[in-house]
N, C-alpha and C. Protein backbone atom coordinates (compact mmCIF):
# COMPACT_ATOMS: atom_id res chain seq x y z
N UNK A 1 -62.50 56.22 -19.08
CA UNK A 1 -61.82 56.79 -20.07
C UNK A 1 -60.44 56.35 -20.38
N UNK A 2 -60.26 57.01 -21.43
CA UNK A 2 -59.20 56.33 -22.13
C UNK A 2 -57.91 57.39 -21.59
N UNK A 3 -56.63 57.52 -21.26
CA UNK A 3 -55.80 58.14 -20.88
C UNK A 3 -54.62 57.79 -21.65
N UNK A 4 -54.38 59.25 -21.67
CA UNK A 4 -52.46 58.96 -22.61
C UNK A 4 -51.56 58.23 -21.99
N UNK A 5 -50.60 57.45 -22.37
CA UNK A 5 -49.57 56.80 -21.61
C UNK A 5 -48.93 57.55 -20.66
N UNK A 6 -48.25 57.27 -19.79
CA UNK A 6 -47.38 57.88 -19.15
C UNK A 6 -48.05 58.71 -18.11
N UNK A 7 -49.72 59.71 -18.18
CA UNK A 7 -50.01 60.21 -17.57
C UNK A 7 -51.00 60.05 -16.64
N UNK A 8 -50.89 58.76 -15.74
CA UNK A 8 -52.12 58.47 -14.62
C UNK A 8 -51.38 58.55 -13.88
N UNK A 9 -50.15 59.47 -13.45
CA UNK A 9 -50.62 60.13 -12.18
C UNK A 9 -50.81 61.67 -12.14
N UNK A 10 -51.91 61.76 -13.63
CA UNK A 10 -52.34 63.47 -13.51
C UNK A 10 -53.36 63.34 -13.18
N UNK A 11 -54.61 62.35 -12.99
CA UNK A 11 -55.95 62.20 -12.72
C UNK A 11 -56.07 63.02 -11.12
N UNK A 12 -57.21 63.28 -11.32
CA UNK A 12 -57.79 63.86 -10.26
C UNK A 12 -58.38 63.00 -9.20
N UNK A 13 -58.08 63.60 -7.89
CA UNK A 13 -58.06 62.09 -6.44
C UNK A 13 -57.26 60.93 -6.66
N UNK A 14 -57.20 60.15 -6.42
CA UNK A 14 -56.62 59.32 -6.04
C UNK A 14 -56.14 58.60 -7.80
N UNK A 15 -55.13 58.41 -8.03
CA UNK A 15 -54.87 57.74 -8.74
C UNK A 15 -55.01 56.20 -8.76
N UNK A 16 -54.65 55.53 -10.42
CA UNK A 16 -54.51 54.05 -10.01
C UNK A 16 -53.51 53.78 -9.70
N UNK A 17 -52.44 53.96 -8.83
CA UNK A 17 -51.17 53.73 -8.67
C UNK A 17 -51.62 54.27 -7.16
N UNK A 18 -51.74 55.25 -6.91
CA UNK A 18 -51.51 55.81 -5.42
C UNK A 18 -53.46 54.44 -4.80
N UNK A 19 -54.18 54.01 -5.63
CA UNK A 19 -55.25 53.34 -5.45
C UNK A 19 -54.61 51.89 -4.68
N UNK A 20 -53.26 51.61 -5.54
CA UNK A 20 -52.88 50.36 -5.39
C UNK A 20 -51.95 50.08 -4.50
N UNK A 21 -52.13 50.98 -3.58
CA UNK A 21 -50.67 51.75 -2.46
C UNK A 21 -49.47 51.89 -2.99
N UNK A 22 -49.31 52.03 -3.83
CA UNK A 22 -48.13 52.61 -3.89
C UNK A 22 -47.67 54.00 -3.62
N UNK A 23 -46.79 54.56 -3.15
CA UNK A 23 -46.49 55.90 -2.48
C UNK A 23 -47.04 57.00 -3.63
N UNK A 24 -47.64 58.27 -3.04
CA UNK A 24 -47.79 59.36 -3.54
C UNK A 24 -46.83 59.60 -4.13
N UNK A 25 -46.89 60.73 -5.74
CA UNK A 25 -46.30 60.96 -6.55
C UNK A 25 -46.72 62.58 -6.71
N UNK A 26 -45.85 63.37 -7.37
CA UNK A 26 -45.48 64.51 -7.35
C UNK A 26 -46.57 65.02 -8.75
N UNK A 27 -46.51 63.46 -9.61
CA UNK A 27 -47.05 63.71 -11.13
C UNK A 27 -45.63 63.47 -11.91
N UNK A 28 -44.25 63.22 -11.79
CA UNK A 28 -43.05 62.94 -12.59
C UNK A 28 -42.98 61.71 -11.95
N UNK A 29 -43.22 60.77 -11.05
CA UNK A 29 -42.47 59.62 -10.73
C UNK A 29 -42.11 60.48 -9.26
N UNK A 30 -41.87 61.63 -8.80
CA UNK A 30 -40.95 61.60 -7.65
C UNK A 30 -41.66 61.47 -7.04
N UNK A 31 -41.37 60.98 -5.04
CA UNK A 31 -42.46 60.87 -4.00
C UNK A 31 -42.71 62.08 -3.36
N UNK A 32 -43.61 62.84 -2.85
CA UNK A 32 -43.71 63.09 -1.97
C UNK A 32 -43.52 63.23 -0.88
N UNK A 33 -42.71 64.02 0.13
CA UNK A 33 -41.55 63.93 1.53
C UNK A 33 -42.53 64.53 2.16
N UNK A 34 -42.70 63.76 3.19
CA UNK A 34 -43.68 64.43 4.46
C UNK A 34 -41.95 65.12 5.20
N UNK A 35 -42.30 66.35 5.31
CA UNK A 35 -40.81 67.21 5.89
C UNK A 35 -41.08 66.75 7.29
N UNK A 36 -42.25 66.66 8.54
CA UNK A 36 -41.94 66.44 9.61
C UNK A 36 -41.72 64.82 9.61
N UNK A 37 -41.76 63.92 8.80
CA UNK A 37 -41.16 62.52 9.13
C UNK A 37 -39.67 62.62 8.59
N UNK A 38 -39.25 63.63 7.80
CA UNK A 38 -38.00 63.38 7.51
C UNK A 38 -36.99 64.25 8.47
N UNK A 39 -37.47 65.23 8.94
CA UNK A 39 -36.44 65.66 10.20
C UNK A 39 -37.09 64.91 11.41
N UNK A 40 -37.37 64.42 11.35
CA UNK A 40 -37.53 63.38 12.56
C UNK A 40 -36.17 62.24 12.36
N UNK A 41 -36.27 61.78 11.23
CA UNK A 41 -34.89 60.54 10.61
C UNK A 41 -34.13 61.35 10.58
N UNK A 42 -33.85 62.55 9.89
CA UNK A 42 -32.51 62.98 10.30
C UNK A 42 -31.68 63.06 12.08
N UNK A 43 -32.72 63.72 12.56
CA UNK A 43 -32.63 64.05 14.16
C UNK A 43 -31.67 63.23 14.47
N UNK A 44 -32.75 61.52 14.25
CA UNK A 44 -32.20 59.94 15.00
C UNK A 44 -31.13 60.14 14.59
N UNK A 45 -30.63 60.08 13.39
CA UNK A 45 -29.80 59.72 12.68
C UNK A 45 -28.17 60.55 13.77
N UNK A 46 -28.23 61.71 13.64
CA UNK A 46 -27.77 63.13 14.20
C UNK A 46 -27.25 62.38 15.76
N UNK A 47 -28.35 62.12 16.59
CA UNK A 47 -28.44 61.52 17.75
C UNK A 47 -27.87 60.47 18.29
N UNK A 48 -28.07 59.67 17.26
CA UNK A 48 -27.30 58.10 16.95
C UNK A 48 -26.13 58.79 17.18
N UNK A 49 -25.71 59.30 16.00
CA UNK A 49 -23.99 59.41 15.47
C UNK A 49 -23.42 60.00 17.30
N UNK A 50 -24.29 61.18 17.31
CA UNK A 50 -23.58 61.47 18.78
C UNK A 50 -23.28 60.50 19.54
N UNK A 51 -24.00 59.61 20.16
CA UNK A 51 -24.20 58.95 21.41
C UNK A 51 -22.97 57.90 20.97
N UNK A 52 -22.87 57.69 19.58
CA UNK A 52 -21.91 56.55 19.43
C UNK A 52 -20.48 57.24 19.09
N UNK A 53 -20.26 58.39 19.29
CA UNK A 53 -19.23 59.60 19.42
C UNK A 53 -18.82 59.16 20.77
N UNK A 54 -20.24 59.69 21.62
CA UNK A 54 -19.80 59.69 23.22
C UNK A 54 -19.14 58.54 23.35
N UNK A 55 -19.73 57.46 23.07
CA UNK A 55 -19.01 55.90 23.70
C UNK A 55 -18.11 55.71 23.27
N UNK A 56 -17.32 56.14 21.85
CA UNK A 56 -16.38 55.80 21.51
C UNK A 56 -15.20 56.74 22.32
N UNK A 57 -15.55 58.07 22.70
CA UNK A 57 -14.80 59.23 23.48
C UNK A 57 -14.22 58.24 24.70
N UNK A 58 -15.70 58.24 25.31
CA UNK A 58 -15.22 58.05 26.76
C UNK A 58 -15.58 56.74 27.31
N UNK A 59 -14.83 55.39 26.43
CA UNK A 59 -15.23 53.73 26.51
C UNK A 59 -15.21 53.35 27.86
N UNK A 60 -13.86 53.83 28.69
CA UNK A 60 -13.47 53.14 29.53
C UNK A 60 -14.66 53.50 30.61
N UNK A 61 -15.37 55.20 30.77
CA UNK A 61 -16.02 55.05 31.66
C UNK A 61 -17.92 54.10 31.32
N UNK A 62 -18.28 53.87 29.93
CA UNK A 62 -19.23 53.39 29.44
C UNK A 62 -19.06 51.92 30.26
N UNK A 63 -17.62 51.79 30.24
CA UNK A 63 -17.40 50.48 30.91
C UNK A 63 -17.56 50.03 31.96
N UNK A 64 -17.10 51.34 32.62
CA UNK A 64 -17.47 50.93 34.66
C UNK A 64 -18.46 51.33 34.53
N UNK A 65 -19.40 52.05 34.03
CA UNK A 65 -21.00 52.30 34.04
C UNK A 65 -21.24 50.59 33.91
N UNK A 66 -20.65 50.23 33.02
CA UNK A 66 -21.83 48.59 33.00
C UNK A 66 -21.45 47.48 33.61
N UNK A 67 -19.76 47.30 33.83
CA UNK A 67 -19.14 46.47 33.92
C UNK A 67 -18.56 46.33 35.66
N UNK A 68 -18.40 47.52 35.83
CA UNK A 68 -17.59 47.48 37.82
C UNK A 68 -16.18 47.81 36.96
N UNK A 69 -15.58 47.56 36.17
CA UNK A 69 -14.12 47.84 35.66
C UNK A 69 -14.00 48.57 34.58
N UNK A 70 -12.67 48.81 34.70
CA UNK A 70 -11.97 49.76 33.26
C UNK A 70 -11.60 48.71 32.15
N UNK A 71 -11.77 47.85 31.93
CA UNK A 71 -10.91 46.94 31.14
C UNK A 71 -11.84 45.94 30.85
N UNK A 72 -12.05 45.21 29.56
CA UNK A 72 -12.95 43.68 29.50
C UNK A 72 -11.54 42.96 29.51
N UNK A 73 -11.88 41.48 30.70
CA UNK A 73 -10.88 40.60 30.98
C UNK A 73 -11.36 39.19 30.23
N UNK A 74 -11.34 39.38 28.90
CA UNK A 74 -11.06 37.99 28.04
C UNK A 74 -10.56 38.36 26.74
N UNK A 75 -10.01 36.86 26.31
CA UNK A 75 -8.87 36.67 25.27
C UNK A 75 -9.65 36.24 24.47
N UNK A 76 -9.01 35.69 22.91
CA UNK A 76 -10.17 34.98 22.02
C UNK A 76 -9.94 33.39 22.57
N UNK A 77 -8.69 33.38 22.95
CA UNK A 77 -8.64 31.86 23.57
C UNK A 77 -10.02 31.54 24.84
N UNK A 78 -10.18 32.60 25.33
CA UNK A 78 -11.21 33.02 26.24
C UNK A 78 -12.62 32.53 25.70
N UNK A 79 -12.81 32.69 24.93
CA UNK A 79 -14.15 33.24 23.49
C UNK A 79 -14.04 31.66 23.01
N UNK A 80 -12.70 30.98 22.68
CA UNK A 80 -13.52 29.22 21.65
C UNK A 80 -13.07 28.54 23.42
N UNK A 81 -13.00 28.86 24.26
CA UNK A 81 -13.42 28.07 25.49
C UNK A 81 -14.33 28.43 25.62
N UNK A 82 -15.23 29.36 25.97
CA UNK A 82 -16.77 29.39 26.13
C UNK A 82 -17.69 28.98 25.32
N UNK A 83 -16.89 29.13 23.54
CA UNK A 83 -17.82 28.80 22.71
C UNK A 83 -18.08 27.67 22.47
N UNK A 84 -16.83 26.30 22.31
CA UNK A 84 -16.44 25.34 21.53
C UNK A 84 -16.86 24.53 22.73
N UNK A 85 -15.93 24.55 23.96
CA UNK A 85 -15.57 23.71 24.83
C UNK A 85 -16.86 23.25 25.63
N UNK A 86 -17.12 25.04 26.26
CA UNK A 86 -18.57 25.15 27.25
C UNK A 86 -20.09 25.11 26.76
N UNK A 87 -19.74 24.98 25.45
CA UNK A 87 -20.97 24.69 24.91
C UNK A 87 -22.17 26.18 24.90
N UNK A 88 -21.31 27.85 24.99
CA UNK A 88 -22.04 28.84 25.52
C UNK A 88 -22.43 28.92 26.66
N UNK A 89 -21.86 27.93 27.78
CA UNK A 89 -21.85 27.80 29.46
C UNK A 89 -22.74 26.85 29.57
N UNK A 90 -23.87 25.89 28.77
CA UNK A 90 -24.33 25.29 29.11
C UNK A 90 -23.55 23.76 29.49
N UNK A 91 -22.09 23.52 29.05
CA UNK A 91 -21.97 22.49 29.72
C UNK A 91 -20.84 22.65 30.47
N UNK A 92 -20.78 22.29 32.14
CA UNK A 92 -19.37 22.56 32.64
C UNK A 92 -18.30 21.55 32.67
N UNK A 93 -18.80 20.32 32.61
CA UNK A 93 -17.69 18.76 31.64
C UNK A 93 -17.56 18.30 32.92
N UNK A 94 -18.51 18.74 34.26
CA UNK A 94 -18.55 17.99 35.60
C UNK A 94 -18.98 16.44 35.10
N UNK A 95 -19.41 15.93 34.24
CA UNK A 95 -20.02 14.72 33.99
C UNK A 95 -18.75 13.70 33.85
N UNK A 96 -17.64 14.77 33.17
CA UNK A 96 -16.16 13.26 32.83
C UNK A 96 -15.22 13.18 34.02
N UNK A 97 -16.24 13.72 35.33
CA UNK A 97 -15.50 13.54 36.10
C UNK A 97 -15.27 12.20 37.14
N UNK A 98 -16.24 11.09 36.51
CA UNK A 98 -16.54 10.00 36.55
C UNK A 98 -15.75 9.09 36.05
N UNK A 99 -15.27 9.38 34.61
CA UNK A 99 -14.37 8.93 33.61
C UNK A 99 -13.19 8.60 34.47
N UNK A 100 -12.80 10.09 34.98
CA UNK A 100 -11.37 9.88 35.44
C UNK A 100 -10.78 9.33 37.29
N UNK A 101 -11.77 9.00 37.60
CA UNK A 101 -11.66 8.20 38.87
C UNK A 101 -11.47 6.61 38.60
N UNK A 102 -11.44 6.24 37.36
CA UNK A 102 -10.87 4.88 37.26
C UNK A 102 -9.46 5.02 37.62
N UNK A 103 -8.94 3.32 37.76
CA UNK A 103 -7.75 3.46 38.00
C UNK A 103 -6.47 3.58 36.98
N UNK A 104 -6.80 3.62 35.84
CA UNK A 104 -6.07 3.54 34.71
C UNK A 104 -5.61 4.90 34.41
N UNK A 105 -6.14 5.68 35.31
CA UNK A 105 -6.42 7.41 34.49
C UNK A 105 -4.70 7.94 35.33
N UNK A 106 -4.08 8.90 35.12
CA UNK A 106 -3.04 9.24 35.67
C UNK A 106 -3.03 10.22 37.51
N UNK A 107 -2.21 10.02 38.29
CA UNK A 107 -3.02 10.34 39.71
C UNK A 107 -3.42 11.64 39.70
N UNK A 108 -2.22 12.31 38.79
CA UNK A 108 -2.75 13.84 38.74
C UNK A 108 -3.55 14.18 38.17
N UNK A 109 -4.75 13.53 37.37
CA UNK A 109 -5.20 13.97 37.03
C UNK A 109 -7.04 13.23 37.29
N UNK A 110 -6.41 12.95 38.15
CA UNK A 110 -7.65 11.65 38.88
C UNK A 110 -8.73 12.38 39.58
N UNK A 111 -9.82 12.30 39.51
CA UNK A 111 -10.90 13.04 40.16
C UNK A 111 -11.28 14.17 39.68
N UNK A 112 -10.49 14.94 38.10
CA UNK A 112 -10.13 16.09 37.63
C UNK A 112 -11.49 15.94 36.37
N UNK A 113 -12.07 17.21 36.17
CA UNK A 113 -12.84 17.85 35.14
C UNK A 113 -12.01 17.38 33.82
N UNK A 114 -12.24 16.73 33.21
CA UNK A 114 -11.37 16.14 31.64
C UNK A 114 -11.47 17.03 31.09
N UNK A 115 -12.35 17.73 30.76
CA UNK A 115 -12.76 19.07 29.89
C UNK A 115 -12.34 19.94 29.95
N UNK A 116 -11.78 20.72 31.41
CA UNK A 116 -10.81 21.53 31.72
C UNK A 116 -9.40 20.58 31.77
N UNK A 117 -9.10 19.67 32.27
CA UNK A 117 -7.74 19.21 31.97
C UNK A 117 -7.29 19.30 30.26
N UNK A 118 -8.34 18.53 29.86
CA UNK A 118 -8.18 18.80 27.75
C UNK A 118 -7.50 20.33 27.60
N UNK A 119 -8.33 21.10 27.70
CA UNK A 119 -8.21 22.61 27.88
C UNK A 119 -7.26 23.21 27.99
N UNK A 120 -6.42 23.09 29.32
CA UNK A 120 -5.48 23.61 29.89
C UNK A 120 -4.36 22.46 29.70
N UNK A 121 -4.30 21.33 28.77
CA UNK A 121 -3.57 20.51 27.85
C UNK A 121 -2.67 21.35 26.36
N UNK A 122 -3.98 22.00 25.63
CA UNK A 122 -3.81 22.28 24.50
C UNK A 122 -3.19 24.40 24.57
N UNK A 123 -3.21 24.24 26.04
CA UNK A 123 -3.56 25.66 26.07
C UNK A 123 -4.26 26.66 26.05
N UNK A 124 -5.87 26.18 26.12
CA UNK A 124 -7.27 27.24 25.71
C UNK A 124 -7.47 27.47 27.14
N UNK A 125 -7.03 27.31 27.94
CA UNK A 125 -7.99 27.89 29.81
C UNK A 125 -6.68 27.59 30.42
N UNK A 126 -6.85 28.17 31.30
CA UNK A 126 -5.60 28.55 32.18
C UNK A 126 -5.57 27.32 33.26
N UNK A 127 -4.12 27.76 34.36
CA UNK A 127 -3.60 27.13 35.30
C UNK A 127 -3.49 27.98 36.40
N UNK A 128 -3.78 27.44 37.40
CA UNK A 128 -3.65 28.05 38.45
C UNK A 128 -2.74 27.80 39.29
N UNK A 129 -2.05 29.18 39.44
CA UNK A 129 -0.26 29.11 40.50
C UNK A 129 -0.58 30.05 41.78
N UNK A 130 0.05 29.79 42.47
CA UNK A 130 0.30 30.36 44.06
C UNK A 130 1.77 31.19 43.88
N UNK A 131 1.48 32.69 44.48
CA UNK A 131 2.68 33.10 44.49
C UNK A 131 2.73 33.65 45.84
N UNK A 132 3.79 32.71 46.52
CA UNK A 132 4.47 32.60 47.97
C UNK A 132 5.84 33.29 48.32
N UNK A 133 5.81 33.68 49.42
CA UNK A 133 6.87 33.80 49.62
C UNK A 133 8.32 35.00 49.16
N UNK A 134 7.41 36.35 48.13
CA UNK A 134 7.71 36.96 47.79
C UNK A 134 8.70 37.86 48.54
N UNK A 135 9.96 38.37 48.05
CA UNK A 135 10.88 38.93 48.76
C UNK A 135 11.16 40.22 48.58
N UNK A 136 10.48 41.51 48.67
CA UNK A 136 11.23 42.74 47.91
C UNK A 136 12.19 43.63 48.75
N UNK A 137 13.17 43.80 47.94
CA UNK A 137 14.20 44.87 48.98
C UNK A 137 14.53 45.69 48.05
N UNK A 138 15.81 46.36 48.58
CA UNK A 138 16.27 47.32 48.17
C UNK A 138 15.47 48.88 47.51
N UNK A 139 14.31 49.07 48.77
CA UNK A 139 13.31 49.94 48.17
C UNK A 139 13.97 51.19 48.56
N UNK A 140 14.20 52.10 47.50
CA UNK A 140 14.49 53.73 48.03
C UNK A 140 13.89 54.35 48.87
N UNK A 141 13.91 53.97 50.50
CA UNK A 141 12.66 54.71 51.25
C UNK A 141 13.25 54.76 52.17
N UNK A 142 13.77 55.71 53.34
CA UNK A 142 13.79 55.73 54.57
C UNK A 142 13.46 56.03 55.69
N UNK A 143 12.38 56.45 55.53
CA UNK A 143 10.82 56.72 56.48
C UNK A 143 9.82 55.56 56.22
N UNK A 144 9.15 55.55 57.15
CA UNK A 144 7.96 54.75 57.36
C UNK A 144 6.93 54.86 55.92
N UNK A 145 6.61 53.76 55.32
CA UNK A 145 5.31 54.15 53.90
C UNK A 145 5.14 53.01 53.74
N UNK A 146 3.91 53.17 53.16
CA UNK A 146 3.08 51.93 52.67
C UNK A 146 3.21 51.43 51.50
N UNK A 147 3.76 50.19 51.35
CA UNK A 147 4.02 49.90 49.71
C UNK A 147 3.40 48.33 49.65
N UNK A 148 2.72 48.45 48.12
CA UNK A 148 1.90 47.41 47.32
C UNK A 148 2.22 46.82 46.19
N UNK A 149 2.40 45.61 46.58
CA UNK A 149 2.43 44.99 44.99
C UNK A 149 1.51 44.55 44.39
N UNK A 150 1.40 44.86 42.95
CA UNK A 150 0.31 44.18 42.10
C UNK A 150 0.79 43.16 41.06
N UNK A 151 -0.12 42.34 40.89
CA UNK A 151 0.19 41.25 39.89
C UNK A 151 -0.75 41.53 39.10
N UNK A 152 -0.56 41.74 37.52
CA UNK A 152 -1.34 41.60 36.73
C UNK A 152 -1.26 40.55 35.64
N UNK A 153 -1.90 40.13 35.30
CA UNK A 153 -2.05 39.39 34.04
C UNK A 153 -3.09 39.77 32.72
N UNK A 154 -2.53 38.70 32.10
CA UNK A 154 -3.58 39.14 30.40
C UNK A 154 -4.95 39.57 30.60
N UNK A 155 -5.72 38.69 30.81
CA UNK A 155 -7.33 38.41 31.05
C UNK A 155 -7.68 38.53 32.52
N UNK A 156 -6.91 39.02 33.51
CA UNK A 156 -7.63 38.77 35.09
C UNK A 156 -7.14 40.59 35.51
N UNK A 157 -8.05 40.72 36.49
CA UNK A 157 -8.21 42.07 37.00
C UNK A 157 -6.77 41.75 37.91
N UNK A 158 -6.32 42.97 38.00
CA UNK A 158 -4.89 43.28 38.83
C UNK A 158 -5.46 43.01 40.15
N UNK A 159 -4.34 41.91 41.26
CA UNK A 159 -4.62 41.72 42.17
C UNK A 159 -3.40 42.45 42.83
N UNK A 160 -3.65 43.71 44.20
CA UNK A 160 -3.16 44.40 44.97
C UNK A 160 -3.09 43.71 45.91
N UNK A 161 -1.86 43.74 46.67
CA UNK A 161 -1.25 43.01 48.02
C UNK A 161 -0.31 44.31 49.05
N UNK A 162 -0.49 44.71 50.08
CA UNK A 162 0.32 45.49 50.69
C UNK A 162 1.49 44.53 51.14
N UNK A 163 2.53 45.29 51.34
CA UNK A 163 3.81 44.33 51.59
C UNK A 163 4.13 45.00 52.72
C-alpha cells in the first residue's frame, strides 16, 4: 500500500525504518529510551566524576599507592631525554662508546657514552657531584640529639644523611 508522506513510522510492527535498523521511534522522529540503560550511563557517568574527585583530592596518596613516593621526579628536560635522545629507552648510546676511545677524542671524555656526554653538553641530563666533607655548626642544642641533613634537588628524591 500506498502511505502518506511523513507517516511510516505509524504502520503496525515493525516499520521500514525500524526494518532497516535504524533505532525505534516514538512515531514523531523521537527515540525511544530504554530507562534501565540510561541510569545505568548516568550511574558511570556519576561514578567516573567521583573517583576522578577522589584522585584529584587526595593525588599525593594515589601516588604512593602506585609509585613508593609523594612526588613524580622528572622535568620536561627529563621527558625530550627519554624521548628524543633514548629513543623511548630503547637506545642507551653504549654503542658511541667505541667512537670515543680513539685517540683524537679529549681524555675526559675518553671511554665516555657520547650520547650522555652530548646531553649533559647542551644541558638535557644531568652531572654527577660528590658532596664531601660537609661542616655544620653553630646548632642551637645543648643536650645530646640527633640531627639530619637532607639534600634535595629538582627531579631526585631527597637524600637523608645523619650528621
Amino acid at each position: 500500500g500506498a502511505e502518506a508522506p511523513g507517516c511510516a513510522n505509524f504502520a503496525v510492527g515493525l516499520g521500514r525504518a525500524e526494518a532497516a535498523g535504524a533505532p525505534a521511534t516514538m512515531g514523531f522522529g523521537l527515540p525511544i529510551v530504554n530507562p534501565v540503560e540510561f541510569a545505568s550511563q548516568i550511574a558511570a557517568i556519576v561514578i567516573g566524576g567521583l573517583l576522578v574527585a577522589v584522585i584529584i583530592r587526595h593525588f599525593d596518596r594515589v601516588l604512593v599507592l602506585f609509585t613508593g613516593d609523594d612526588r613524580l621526579h622528572f622535568t620536561g628536560l627529563d621527558c625530550v631525554w627519554f624521548s628524543f635522545f633514548r629513543c623511548c629507552g630503547t637506545c642507551d648510546g653504549d654503542w658511541t662508546r667505541f667512537l670515543t676511545n680513539w685517540p683524537c677524542c679529549p681524555r675526559r671524555s675518553r671511554g665516555a657514552n657520547l650520547l650522555k656526554v652530548i646531553g649533559q653538553w647542551i644541558g638535557i641530563t644531568t652531572y654527577t657531584i660528590e658532596l664531601k666533607n660537609i661542616v655544620v655548626g653553630d646548632l642551637p642544642w645543648d643536650r645530646r640529639a640527633d640531627f639530619y641533613l637532607c639534600v634535595e634537588t629538582q627531579a631526585n628524591p631527597p637524600m637523608v644523611t645523619s650528621l
